[in-house]
C-alpha atoms as a PDB file:
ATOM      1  CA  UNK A   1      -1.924  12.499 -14.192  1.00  0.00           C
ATOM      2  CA  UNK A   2      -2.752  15.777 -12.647  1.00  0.00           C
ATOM      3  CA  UNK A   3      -1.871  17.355  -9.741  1.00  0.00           C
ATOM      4  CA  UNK A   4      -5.704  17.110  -8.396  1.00  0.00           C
ATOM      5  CA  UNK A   5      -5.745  13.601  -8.978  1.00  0.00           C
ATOM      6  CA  UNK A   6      -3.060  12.661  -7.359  1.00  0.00           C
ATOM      7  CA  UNK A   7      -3.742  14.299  -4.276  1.00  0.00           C
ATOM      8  CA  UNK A   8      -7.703  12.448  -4.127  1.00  0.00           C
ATOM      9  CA  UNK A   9      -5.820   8.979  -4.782  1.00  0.00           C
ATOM     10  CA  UNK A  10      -3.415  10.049  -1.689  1.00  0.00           C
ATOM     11  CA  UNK A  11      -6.370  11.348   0.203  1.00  0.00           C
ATOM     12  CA  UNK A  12      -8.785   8.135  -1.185  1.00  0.00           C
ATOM     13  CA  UNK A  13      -5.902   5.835   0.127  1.00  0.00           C
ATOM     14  CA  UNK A  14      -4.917   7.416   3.181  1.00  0.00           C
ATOM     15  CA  UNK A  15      -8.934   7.639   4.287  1.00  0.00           C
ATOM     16  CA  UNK A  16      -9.293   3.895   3.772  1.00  0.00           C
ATOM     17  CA  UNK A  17      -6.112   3.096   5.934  1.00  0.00           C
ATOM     18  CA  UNK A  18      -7.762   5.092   8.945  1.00  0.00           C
ATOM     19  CA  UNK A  19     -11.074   3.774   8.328  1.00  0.00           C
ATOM     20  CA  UNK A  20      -9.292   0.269   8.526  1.00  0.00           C
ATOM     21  CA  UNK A  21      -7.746   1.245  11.920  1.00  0.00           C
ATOM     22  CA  UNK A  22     -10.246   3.055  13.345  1.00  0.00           C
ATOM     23  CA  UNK A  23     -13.070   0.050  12.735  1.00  0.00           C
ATOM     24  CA  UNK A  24     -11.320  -2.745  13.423  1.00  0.00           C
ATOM     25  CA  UNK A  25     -11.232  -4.628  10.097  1.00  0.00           C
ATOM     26  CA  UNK A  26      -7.503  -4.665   8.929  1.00  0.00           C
ATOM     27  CA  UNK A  27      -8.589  -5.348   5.421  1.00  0.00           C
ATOM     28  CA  UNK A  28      -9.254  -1.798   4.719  1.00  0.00           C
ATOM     29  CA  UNK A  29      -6.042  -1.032   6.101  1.00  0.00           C
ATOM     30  CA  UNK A  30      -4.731  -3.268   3.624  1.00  0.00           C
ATOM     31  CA  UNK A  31      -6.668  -1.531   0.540  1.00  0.00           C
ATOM     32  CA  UNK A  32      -5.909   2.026   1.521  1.00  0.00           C
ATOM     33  CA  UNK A  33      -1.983   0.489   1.495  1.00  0.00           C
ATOM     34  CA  UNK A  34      -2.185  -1.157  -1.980  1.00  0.00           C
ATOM     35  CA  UNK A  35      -4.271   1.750  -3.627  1.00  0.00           C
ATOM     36  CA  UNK A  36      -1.289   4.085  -2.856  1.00  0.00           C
ATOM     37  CA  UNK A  37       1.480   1.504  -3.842  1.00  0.00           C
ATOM     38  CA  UNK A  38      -0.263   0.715  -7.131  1.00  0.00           C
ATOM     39  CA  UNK A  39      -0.913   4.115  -8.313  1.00  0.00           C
ATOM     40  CA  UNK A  40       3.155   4.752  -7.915  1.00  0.00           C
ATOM     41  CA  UNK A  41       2.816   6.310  -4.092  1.00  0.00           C
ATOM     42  CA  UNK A  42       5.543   4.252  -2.910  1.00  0.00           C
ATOM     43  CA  UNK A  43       6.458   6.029   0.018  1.00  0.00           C
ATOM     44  CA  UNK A  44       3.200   7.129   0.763  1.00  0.00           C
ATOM     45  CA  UNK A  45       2.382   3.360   0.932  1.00  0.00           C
ATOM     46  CA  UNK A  46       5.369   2.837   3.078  1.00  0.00           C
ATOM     47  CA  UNK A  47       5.140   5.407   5.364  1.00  0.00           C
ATOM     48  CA  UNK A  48       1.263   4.367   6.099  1.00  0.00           C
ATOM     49  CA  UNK A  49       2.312   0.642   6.652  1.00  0.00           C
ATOM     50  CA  UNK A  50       5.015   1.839   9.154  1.00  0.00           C
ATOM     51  CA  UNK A  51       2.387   3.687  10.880  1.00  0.00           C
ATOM     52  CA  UNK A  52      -0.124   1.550  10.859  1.00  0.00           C
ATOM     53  CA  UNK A  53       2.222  -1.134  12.331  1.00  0.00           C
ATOM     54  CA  UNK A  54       3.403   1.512  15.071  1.00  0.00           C
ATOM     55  CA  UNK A  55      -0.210   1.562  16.008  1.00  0.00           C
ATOM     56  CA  UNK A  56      -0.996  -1.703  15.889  1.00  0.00           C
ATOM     57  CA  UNK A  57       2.060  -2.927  17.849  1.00  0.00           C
ATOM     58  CA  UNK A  58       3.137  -6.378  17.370  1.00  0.00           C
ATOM     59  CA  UNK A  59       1.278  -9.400  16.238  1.00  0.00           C
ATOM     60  CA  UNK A  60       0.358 -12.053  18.550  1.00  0.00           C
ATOM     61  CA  UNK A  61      -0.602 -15.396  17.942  1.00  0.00           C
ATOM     62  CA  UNK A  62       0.655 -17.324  14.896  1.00  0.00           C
ATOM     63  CA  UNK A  63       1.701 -14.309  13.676  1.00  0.00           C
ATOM     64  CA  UNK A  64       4.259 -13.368  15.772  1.00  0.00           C
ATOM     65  CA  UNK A  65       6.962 -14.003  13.620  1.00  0.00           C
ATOM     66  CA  UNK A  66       5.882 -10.689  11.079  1.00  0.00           C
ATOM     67  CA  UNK A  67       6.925  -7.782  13.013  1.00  0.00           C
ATOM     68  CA  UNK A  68       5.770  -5.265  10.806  1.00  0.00           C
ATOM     69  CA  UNK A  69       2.704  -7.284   8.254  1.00  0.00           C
ATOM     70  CA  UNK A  70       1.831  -3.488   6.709  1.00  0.00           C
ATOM     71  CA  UNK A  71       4.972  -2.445   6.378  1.00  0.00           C
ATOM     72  CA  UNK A  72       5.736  -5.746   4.682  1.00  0.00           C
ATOM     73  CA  UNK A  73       2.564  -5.847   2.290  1.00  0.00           C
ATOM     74  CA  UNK A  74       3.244  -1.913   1.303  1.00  0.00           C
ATOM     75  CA  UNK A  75       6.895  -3.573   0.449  1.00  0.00           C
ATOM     76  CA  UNK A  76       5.192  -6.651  -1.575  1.00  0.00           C
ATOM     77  CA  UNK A  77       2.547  -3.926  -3.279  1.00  0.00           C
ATOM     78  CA  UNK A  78       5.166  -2.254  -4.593  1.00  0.00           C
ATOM     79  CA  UNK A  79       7.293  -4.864  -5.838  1.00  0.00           C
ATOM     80  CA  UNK A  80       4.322  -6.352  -7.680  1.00  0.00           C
ATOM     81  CA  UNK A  81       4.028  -2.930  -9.080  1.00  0.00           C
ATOM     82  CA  UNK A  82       7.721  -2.415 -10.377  1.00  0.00           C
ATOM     83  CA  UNK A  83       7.618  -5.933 -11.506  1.00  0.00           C
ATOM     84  CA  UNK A  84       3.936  -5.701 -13.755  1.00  0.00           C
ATOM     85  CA  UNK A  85       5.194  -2.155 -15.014  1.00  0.00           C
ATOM     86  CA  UNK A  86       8.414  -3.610 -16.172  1.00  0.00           C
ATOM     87  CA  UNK A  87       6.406  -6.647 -17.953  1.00  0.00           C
ATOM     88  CA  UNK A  88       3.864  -4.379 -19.679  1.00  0.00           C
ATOM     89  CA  UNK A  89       6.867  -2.036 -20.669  1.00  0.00           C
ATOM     90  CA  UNK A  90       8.793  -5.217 -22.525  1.00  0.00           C
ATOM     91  CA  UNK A  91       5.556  -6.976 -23.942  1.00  0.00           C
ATOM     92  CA  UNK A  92       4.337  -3.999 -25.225  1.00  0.00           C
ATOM     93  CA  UNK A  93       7.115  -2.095 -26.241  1.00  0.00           C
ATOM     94  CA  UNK A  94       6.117  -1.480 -29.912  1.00  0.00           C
ATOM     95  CA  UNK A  95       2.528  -0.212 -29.329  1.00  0.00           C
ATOM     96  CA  UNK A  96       3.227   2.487 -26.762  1.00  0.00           C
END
């Protein structure tokens, strides 16, 4: 992947993060988090669920117990990624 294309996924994932904060529907939030972790921007995803939990503040509610819900799905996005990339890797070991 090229230089130019990884800075419009950045861009592409940091826009839908602010777009999630600034309209008030966390699920965008949420995308622009998991676009960055699945495309390998690890700490990009990281550092944008830190901020967006900084922004946020804490959860109230039944949610209480999360302090940090972005910070923690950026951390579960990632995983998943390290995890599928691993599987592919094995199963198809012979092709690639």
């Amino acid at each position: 992947m090229n230089n130019e294309v990884r800075w419009w996924i950045s861009a592409g994932s940091f826009a839908l993060a602010a777009a999630g904060f600034l309209l008030p529907f966390w699920p965008l939030s949420v995308l622009g988090i998991a676009l960055a972790a699945f495309t390998g921007r690890w700490m990009l995803a990281i550092v944008f669920g830190l901020l967006l939990d900084i922004a946020y503040g804490a959860p109230v509610g039944r949610w209480q117990v999360l302090y940090i819900p972005f910070t923690l799905t950026a951390l579960v996005c990632v995983l998943g990624r390290a995890i599928a990339s691993r599987y592919m890797r094995k199963k198809y070991q012979d092709t690639l």
